[in-house]
C-alpha atoms as a PDB file:
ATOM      1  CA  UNK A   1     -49.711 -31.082  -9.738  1.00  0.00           C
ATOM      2  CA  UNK A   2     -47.225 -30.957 -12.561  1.00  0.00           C
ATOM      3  CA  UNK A   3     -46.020 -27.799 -14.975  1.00  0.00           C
ATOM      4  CA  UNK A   4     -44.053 -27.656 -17.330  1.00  0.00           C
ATOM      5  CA  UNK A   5     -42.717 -25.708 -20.003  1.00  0.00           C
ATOM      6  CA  UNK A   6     -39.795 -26.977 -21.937  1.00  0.00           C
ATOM      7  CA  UNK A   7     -38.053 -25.133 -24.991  1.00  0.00           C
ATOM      8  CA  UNK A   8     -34.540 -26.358 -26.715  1.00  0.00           C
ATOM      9  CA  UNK A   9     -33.505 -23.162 -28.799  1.00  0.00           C
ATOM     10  CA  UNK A  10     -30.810 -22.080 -26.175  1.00  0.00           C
ATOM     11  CA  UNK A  11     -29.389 -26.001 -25.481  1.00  0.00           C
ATOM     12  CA  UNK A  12     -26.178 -24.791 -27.386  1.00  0.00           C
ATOM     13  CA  UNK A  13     -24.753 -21.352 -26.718  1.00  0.00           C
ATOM     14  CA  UNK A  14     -26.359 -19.299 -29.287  1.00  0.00           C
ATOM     15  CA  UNK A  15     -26.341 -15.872 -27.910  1.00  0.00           C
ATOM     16  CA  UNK A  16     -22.445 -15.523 -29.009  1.00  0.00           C
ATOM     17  CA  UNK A  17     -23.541 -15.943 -32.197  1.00  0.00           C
ATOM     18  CA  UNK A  18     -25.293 -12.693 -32.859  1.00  0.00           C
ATOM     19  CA  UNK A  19     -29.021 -14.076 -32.407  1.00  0.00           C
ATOM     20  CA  UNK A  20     -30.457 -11.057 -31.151  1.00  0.00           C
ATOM     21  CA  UNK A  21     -33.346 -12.893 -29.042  1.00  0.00           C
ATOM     22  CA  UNK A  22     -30.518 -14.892 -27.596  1.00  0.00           C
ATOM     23  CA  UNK A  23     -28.741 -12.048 -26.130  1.00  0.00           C
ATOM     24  CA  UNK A  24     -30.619 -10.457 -24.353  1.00  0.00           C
ATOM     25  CA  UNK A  25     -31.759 -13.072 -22.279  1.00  0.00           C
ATOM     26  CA  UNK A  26     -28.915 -14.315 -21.592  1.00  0.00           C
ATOM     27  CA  UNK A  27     -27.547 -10.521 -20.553  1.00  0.00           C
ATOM     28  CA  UNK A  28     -27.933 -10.361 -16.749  1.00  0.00           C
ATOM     29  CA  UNK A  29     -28.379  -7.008 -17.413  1.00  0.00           C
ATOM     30  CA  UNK A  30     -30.613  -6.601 -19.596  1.00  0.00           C
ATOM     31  CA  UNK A  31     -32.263  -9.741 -18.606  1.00  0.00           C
ATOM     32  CA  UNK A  32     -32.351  -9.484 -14.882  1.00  0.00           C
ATOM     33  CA  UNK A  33     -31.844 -12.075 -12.190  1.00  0.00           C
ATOM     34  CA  UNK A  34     -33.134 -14.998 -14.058  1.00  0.00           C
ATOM     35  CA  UNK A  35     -32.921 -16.559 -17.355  1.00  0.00           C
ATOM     36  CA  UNK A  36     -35.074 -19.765 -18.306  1.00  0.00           C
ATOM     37  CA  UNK A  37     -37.175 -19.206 -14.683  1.00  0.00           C
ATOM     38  CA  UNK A  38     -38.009 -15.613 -15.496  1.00  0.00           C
ATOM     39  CA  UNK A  39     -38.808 -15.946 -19.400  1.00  0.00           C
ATOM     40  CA  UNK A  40     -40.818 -19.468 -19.278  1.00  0.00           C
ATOM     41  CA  UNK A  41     -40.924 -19.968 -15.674  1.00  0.00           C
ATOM     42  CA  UNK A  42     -43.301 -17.543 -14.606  1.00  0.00           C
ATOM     43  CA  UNK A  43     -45.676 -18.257 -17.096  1.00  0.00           C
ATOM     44  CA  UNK A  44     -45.544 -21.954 -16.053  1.00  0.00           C
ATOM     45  CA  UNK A  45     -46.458 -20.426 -12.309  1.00  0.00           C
ATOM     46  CA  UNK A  46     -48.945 -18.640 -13.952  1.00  0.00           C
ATOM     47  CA  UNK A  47     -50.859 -21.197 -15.011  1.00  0.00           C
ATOM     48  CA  UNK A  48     -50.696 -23.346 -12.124  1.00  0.00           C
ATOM     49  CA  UNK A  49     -51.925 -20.566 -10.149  1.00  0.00           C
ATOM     50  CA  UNK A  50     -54.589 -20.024 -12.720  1.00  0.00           C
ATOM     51  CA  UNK A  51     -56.055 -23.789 -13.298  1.00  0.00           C
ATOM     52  CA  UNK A  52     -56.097 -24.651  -9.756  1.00  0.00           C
ATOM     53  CA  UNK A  53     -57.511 -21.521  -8.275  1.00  0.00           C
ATOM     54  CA  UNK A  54     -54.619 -21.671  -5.729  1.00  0.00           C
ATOM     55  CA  UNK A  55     -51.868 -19.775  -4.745  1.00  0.00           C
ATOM     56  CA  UNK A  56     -48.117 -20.875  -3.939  1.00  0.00           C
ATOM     57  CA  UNK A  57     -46.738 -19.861  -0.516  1.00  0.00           C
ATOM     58  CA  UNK A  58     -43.130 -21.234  -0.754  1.00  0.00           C
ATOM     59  CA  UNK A  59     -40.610 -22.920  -3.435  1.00  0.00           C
ATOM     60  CA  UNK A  60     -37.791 -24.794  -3.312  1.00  0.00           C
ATOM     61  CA  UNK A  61     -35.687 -24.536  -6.406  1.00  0.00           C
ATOM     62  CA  UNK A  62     -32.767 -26.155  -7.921  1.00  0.00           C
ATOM     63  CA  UNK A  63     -31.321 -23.841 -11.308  1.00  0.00           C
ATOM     64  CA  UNK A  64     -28.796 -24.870 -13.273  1.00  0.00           C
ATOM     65  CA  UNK A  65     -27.031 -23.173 -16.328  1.00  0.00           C
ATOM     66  CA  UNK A  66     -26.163 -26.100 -18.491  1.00  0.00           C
ATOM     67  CA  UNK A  67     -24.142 -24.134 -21.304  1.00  0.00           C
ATOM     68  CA  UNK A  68     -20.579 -23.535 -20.403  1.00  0.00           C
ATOM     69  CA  UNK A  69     -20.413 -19.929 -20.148  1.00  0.00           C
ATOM     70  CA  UNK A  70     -23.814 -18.938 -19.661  1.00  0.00           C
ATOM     71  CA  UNK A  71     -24.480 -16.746 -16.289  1.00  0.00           C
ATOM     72  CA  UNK A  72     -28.384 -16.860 -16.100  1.00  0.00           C
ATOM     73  CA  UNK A  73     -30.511 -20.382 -15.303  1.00  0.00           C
ATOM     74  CA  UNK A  74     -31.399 -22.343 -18.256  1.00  0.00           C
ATOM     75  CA  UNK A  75     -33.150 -24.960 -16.903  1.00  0.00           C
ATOM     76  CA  UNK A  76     -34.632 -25.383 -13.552  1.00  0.00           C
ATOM     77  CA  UNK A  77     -36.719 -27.606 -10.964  1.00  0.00           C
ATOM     78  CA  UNK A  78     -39.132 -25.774  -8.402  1.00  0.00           C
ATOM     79  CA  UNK A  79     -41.056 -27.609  -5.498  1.00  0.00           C
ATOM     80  CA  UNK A  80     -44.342 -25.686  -5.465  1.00  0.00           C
ATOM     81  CA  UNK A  81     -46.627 -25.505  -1.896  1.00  0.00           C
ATOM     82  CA  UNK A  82     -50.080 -24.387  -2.073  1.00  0.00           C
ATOM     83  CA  UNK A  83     -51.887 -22.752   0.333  1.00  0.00           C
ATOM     84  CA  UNK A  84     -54.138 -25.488   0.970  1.00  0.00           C
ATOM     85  CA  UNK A  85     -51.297 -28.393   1.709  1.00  0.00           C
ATOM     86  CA  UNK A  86     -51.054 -29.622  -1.765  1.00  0.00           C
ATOM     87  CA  UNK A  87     -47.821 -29.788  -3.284  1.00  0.00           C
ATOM     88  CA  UNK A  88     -46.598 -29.637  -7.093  1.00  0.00           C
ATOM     89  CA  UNK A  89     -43.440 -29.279  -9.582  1.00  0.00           C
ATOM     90  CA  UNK A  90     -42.760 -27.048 -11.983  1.00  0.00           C
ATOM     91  CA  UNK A  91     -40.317 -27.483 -14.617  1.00  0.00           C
ATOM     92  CA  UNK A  92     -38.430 -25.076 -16.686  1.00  0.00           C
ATOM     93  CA  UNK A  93     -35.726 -25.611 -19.112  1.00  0.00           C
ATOM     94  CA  UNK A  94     -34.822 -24.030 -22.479  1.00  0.00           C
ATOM     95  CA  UNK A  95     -32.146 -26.388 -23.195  1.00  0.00           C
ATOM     96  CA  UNK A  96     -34.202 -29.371 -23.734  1.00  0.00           C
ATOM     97  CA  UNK A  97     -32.908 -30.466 -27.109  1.00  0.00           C
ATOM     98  CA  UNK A  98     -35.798 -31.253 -29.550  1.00  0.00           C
ATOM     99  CA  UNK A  99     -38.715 -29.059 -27.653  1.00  0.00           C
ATOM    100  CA  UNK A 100     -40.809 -26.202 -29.049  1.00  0.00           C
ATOM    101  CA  UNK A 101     -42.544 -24.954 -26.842  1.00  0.00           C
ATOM    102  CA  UNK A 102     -44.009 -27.376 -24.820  1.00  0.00           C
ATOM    103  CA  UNK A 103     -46.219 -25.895 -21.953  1.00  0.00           C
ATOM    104  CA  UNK A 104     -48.477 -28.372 -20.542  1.00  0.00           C
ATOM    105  CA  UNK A 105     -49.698 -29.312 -17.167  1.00  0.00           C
ATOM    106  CA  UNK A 106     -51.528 -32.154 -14.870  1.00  0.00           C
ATOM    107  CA  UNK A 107     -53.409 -31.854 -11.870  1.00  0.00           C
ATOM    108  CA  UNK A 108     -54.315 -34.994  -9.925  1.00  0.00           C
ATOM    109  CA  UNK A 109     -57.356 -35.095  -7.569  1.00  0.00           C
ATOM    110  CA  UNK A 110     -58.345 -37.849  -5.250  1.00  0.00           C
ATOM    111  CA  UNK A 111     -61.176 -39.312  -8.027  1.00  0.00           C
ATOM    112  CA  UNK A 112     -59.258 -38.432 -11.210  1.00  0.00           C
ATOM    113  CA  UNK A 113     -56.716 -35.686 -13.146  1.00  0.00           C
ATOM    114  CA  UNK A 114     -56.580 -33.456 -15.547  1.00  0.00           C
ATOM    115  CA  UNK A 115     -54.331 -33.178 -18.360  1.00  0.00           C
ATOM    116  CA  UNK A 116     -53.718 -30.184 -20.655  1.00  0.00           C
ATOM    117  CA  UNK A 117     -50.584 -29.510 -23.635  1.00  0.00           C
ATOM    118  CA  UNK A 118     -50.288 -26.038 -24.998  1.00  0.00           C
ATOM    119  CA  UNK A 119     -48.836 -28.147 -28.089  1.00  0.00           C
ATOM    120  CA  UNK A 120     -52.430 -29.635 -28.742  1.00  0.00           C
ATOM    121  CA  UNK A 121     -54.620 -26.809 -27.011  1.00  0.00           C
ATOM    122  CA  UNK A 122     -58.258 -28.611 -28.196  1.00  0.00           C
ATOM    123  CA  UNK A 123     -57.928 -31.158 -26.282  1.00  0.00           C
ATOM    124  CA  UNK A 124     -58.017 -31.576 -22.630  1.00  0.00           C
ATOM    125  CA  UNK A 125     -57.542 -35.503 -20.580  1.00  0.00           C
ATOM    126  CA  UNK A 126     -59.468 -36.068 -17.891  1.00  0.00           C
ATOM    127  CA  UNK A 127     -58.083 -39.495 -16.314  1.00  0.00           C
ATOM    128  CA  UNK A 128     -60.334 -41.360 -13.558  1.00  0.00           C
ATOM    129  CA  UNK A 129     -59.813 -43.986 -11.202  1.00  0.00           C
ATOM    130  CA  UNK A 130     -63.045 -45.817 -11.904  1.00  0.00           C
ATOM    131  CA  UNK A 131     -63.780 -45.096 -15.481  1.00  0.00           C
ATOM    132  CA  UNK A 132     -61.969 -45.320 -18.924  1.00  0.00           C
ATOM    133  CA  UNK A 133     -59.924 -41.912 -20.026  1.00  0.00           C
ATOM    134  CA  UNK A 134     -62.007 -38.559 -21.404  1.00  0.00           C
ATOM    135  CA  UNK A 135     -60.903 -36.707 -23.934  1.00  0.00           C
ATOM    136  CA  UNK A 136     -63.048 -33.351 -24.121  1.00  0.00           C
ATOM    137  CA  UNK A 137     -62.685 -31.187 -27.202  1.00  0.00           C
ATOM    138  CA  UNK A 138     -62.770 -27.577 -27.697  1.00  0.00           C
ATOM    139  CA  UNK A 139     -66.210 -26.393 -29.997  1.00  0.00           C
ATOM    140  CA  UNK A 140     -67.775 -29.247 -29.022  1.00  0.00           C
ATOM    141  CA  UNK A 141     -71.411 -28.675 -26.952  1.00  0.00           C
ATOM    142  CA  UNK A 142     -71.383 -32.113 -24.716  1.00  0.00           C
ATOM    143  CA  UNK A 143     -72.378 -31.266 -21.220  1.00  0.00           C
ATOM    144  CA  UNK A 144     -70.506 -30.371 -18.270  1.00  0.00           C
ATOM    145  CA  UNK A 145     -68.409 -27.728 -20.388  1.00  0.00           C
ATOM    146  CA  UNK A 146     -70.072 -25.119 -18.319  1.00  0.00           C
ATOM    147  CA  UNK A 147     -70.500 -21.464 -19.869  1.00  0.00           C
ATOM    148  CA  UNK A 148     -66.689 -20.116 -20.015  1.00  0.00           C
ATOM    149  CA  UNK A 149     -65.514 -22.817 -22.436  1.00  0.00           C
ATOM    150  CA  UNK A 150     -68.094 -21.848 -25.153  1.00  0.00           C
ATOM    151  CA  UNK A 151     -67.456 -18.046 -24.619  1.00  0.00           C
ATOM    152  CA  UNK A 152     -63.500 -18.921 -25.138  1.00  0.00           C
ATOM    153  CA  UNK A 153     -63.754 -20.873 -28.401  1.00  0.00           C
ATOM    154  CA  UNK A 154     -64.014 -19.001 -31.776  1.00  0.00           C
ATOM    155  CA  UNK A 155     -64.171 -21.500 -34.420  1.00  0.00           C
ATOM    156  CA  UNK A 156     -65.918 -24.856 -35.334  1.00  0.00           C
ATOM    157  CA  UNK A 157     -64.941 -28.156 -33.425  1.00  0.00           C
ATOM    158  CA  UNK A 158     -61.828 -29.646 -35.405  1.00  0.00           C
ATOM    159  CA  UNK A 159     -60.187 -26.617 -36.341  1.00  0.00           C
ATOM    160  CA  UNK A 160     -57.028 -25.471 -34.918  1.00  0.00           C
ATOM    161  CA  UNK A 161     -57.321 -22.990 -32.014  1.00  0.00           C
ATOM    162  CA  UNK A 162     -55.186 -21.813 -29.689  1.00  0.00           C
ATOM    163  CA  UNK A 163     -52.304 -19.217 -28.791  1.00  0.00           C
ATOM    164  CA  UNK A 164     -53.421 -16.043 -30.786  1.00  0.00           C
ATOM    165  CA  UNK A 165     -57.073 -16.860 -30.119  1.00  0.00           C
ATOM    166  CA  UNK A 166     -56.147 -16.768 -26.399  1.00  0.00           C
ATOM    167  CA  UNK A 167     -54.511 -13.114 -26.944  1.00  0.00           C
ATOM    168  CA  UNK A 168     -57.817 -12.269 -28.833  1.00  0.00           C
ATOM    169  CA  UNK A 169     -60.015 -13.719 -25.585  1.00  0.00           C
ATOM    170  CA  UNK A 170     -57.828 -11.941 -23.081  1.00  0.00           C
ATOM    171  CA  UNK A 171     -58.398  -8.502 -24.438  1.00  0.00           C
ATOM    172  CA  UNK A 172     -61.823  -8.880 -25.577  1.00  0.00           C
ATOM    173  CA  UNK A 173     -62.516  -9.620 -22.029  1.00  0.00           C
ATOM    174  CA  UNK A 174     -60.718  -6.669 -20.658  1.00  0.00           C
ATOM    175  CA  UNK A 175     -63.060  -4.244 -22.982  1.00  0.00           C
ATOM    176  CA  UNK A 176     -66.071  -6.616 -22.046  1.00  0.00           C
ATOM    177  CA  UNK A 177     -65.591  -6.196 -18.475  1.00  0.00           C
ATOM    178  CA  UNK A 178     -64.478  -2.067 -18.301  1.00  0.00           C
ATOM    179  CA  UNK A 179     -67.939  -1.816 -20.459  1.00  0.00           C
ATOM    180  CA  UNK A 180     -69.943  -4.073 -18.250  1.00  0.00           C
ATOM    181  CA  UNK A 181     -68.545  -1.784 -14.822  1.00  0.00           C
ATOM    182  CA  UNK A 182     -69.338   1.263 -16.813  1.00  0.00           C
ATOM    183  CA  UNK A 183     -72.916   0.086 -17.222  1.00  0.00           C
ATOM    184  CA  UNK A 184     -73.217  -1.149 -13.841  1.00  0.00           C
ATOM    185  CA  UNK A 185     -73.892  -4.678 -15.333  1.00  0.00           C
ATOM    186  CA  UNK A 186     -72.294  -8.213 -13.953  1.00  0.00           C
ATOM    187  CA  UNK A 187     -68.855  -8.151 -14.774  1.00  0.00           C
ATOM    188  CA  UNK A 188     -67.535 -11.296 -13.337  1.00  0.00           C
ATOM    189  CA  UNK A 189     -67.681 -13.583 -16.399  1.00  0.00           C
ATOM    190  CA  UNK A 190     -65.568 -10.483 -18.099  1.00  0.00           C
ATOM    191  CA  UNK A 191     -62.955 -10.982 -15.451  1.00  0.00           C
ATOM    192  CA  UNK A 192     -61.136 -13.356 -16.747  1.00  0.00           C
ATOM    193  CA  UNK A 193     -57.822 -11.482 -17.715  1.00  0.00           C
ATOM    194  CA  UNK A 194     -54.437 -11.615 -15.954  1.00  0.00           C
ATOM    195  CA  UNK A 195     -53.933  -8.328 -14.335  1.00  0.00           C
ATOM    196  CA  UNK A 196     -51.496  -6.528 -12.209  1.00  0.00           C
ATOM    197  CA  UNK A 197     -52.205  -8.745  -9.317  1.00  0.00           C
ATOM    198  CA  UNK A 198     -50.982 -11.730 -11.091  1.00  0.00           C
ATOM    199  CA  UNK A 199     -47.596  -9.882 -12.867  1.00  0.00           C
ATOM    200  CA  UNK A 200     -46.494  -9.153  -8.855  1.00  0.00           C
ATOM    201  CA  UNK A 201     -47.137 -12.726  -8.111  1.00  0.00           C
ATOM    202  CA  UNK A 202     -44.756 -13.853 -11.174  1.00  0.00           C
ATOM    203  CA  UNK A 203     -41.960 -11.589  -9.666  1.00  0.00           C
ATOM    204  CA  UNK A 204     -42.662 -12.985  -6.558  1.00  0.00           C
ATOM    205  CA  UNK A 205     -42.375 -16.236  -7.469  1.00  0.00           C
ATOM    206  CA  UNK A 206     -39.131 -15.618  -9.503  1.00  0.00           C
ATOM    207  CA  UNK A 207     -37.354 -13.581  -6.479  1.00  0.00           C
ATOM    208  CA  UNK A 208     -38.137 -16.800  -4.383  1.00  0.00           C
ATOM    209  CA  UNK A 209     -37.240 -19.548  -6.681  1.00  0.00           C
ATOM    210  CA  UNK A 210     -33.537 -17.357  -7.631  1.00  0.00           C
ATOM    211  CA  UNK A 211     -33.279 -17.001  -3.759  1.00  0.00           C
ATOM    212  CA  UNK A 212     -34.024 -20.606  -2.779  1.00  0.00           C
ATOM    213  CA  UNK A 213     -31.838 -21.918  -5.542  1.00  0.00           C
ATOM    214  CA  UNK A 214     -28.746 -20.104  -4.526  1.00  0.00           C
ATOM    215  CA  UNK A 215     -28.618 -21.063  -0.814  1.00  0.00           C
ATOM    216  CA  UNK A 216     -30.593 -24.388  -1.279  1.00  0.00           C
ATOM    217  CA  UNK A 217     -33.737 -23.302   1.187  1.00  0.00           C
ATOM    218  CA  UNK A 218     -37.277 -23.083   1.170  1.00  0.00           C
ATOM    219  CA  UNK A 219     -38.578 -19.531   0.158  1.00  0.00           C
ATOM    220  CA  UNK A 220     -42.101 -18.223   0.664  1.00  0.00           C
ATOM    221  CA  UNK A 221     -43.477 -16.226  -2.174  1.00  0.00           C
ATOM    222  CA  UNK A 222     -46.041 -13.870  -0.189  1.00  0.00           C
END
């Protein structure tokens, strides 16, 4: 398993130039312990967490800050180990000249991976080892989709979909599911909503991966 999430708006030293997003993040503190890990990090952990249906139970982790003068990370490398054996690597930089915002991840599987960019959010890769490469398209009604996809997509096949629509999804299922409890109906489908379970996982992933990287050693995160 690879995640990523590479940015390039901080690669020169832009927060002594009045940029007012810039600052504080690079402010340890206003900030906090972390810089690139803690603003693009943990939502890289998120995800992995989230598409694999796994949790991490220790990190090794390598931060650098690449600017001269800059205190907090900018760019980092984290070993990730699940609690089933498998291992992963999740990248984090903000200095990577050139990038937007380039979240995307790949999960590899003993018949096949999957392949998903933030960058081009419609389409998702599935590679195999005994077949030619799938593309599968959001709005589209092929089968195997299951039910969640569907529920999750707003607007015809083709058009583009993505980061505010997933905003929209997360707190229409929030309202979905308090309703559904209230009326003692299922409520699982609604469930699908980060919570506070997964925001104390994110800080203790980034108290592990600041840990590990100062003293070079493996951390567990629970």
């Amino acid at each position: 398993m690879v995640v990523e999430y590479l940015q390039g708006w901080l690669s020169s030293p832009v927060e002594t130039t009045g940029h007012r997003q810039a600052s504080w993040r690079a402010d340890p503190q206003k900030a906090g312990i972390a810089g690139a890990m803690a603003d693009i990090g943990t939502h890289a952990f998120n995800l992995a967490e989230y598409v694999t249906g796994l949790e991490v139970t220790a990190v090794s982790a390598d931060l650098h800050s690449i600017v001269p003068g800059r205190v907090l990370d900018d760019d980092g490398n984290v070993i990730l180990l699940f609690d089933n054996g498998v291992s992963g690597v999740l990248l984090a930089s903000q200095v990577a000249a050139g990038e937007e915002n380039n979240l995307s991840i790949r999960v590899y599987g003993e018949k096949g991976g999957l392949i998903w960019r933030q960058m081009e959010p419609n389409s998702l890769t599935a590679t195999w080892t005994d077949r030619p490469v799938q593309t599968c398209r959001a709005g589209t009604s092929f089968p195997g989709t299951g039910i969640a996809a569907p529920l999750h997509t707003r607007i015809p096949a083709g058009h583009p979909e993505g980061f505010i629509e997933a905003f929209a999804n997360i707190y229409r299922n929030f309202a979905m599911h308090i309703m559904a409890v209230a009326e003692d109906k299922p409520a699982d489908m609604m469930a699908d909503y980060p919570g506070i379970y997964e925001g104390v996982r994110g800080m203790k992933f980034l108290e592990a991966a600041v840990a590990s990287g100062l003293d070079n050693s493996v951390r567990k995160t629970v």
